[in-house]
Protein backbone atom coordinates (compact mmCIF):
# COMPACT_ATOMS: atom_id res chain seq x y z
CA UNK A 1 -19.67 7.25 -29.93
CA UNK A 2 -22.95 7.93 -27.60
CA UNK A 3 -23.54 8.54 -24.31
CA UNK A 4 -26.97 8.60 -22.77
CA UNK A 5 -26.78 8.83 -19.28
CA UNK A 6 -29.77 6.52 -17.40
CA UNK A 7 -28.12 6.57 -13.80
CA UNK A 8 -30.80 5.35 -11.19
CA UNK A 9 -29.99 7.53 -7.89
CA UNK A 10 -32.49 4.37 -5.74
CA UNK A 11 -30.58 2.73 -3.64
CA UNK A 12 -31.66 -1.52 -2.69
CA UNK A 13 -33.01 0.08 0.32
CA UNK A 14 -35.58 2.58 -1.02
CA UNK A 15 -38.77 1.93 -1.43
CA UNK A 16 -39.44 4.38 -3.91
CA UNK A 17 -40.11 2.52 -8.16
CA UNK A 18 -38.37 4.57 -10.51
CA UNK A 19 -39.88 4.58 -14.23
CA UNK A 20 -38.80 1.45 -16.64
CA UNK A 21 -35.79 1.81 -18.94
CA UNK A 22 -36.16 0.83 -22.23
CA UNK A 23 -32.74 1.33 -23.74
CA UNK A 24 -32.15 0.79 -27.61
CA UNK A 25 -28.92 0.96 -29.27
CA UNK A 26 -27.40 0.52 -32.64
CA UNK A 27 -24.10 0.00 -33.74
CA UNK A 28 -23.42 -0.76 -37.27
CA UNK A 29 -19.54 -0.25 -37.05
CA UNK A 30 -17.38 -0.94 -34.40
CA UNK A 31 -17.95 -2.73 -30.61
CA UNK A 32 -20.68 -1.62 -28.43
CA UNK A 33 -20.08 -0.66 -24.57
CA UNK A 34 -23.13 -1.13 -22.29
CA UNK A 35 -22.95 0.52 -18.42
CA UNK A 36 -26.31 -0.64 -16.47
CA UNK A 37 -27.83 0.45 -13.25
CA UNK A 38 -27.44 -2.67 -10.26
CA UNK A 39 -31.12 -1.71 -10.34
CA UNK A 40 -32.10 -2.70 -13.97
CA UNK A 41 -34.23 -5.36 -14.01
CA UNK A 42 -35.61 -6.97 -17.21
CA UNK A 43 -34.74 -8.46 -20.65
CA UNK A 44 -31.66 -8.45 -22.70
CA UNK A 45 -32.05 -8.90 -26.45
CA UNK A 46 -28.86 -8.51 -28.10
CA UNK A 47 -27.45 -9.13 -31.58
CA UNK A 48 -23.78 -9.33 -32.02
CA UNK A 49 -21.79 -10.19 -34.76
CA UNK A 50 -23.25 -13.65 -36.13
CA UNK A 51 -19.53 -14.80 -37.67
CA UNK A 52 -18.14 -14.77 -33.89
CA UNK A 53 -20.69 -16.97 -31.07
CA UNK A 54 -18.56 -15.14 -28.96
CA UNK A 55 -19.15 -11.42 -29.60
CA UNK A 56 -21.14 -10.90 -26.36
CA UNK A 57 -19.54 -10.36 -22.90
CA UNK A 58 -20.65 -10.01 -19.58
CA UNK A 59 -18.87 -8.59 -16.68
CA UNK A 60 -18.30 -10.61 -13.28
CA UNK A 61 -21.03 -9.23 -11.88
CA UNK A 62 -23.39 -8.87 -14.46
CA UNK A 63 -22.96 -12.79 -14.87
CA UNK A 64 -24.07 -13.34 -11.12
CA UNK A 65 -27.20 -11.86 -11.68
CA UNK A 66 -27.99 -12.87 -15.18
CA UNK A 67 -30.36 -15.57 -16.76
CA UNK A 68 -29.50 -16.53 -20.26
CA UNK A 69 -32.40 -17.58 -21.97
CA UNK A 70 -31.64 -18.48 -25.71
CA UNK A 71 -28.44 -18.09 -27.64
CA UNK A 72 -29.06 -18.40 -31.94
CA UNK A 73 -25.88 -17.73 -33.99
CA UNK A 74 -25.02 -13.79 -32.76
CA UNK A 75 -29.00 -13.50 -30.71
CA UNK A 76 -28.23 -13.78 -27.29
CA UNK A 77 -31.52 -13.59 -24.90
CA UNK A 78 -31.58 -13.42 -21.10
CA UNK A 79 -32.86 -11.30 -18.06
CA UNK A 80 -30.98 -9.19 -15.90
CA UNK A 81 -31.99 -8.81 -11.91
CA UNK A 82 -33.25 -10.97 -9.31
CA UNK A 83 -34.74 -14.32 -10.35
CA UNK A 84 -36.86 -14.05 -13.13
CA UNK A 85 -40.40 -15.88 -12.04
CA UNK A 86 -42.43 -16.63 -14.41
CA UNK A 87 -45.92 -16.58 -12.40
CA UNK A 88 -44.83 -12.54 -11.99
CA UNK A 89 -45.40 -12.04 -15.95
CA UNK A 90 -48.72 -12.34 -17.68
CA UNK A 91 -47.58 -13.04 -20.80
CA UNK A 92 -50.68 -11.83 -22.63
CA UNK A 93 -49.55 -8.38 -21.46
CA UNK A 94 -46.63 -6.26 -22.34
CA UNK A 95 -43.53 -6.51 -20.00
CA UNK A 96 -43.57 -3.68 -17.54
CA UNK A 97 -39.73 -3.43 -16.93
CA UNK A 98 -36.71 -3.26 -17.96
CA UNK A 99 -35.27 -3.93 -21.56
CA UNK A 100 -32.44 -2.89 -23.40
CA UNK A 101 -31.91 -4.23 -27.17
CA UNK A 102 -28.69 -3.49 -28.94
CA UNK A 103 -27.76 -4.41 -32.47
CA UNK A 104 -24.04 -4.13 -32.76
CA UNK A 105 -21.94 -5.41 -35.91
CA UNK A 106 -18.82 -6.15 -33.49
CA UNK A 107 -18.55 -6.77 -29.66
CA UNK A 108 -21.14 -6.35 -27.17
CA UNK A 109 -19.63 -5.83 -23.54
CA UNK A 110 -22.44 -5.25 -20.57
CA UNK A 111 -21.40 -3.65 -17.12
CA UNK A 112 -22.80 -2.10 -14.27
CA UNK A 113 -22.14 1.78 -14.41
CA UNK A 114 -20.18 1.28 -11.13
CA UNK A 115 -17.82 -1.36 -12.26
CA UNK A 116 -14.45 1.07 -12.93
CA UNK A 117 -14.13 3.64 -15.48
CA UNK A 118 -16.27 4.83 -18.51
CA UNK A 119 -14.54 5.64 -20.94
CA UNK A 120 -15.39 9.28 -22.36
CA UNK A 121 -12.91 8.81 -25.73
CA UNK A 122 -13.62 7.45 -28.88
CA UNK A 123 -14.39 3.95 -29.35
CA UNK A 124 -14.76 3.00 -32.30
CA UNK A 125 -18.12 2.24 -31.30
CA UNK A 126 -20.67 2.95 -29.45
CA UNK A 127 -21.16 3.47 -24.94
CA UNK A 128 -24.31 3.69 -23.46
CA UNK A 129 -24.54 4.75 -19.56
């Protein structure tokens, strides 16, 4: 199990830019836990388990503010946040934002780090906060 906490103390109202996450995560055994910010906004590239199109879950309200992209066997692409527009990204530059890429052999399960209780016990897997 792992726990790396990336709490953002901004609230919607604050003005203030706090630095880019760039979260990467790698579970070869077991299912994979992921607790967001509300503030993260960017790309989700994650690999599940390619024998189950199911493996990756989102939570209520990570759905409401998610874009899927692509989905490819167990590759499941989208961006997390307020509406992705397009004319905001040059795409001959690097993205500036948010990104978190897990590689899990089991589950994937994405929250907000304010949705309930994280658990602190072993897993089986791997938690990221």
């Amino acid at each position: 199990m792992i726990c790396v906490p990336q709490h953002d103390g901004l609230s919607e109202t604050v003005t203030d830019v706090r630095l880019r996450m760039h979260v990467k995560c790698k579970a070869p055994k077991g299912s994979t836990y992921i607790y967001l910010p509300r503030s993260f906004r960017g790309f989700l590239y994650l690999r599940g388990s390619s024998t189950r199109p199911s493996s990756v879950m989102y939570s209520k309200a990570v759905t409401s503010q998610l874009t899927p992209l692509s989905v490819v066997g167990g590759d499941h692409r989208s961006f997390l946040g307020r509406p992705f527009n397009v004319s905001e990204w040059d795409s001959n530059s690097e993205w500036d934002g948010d990104e978190l890429v897990v590689d899990a052999a089991e589950y994937i399960s994405i929250y907000f780090d304010d949705e309930g209780k994280i658990p602190t016990g072993d897993t089986g897997g791997c938690i990221c906060v």
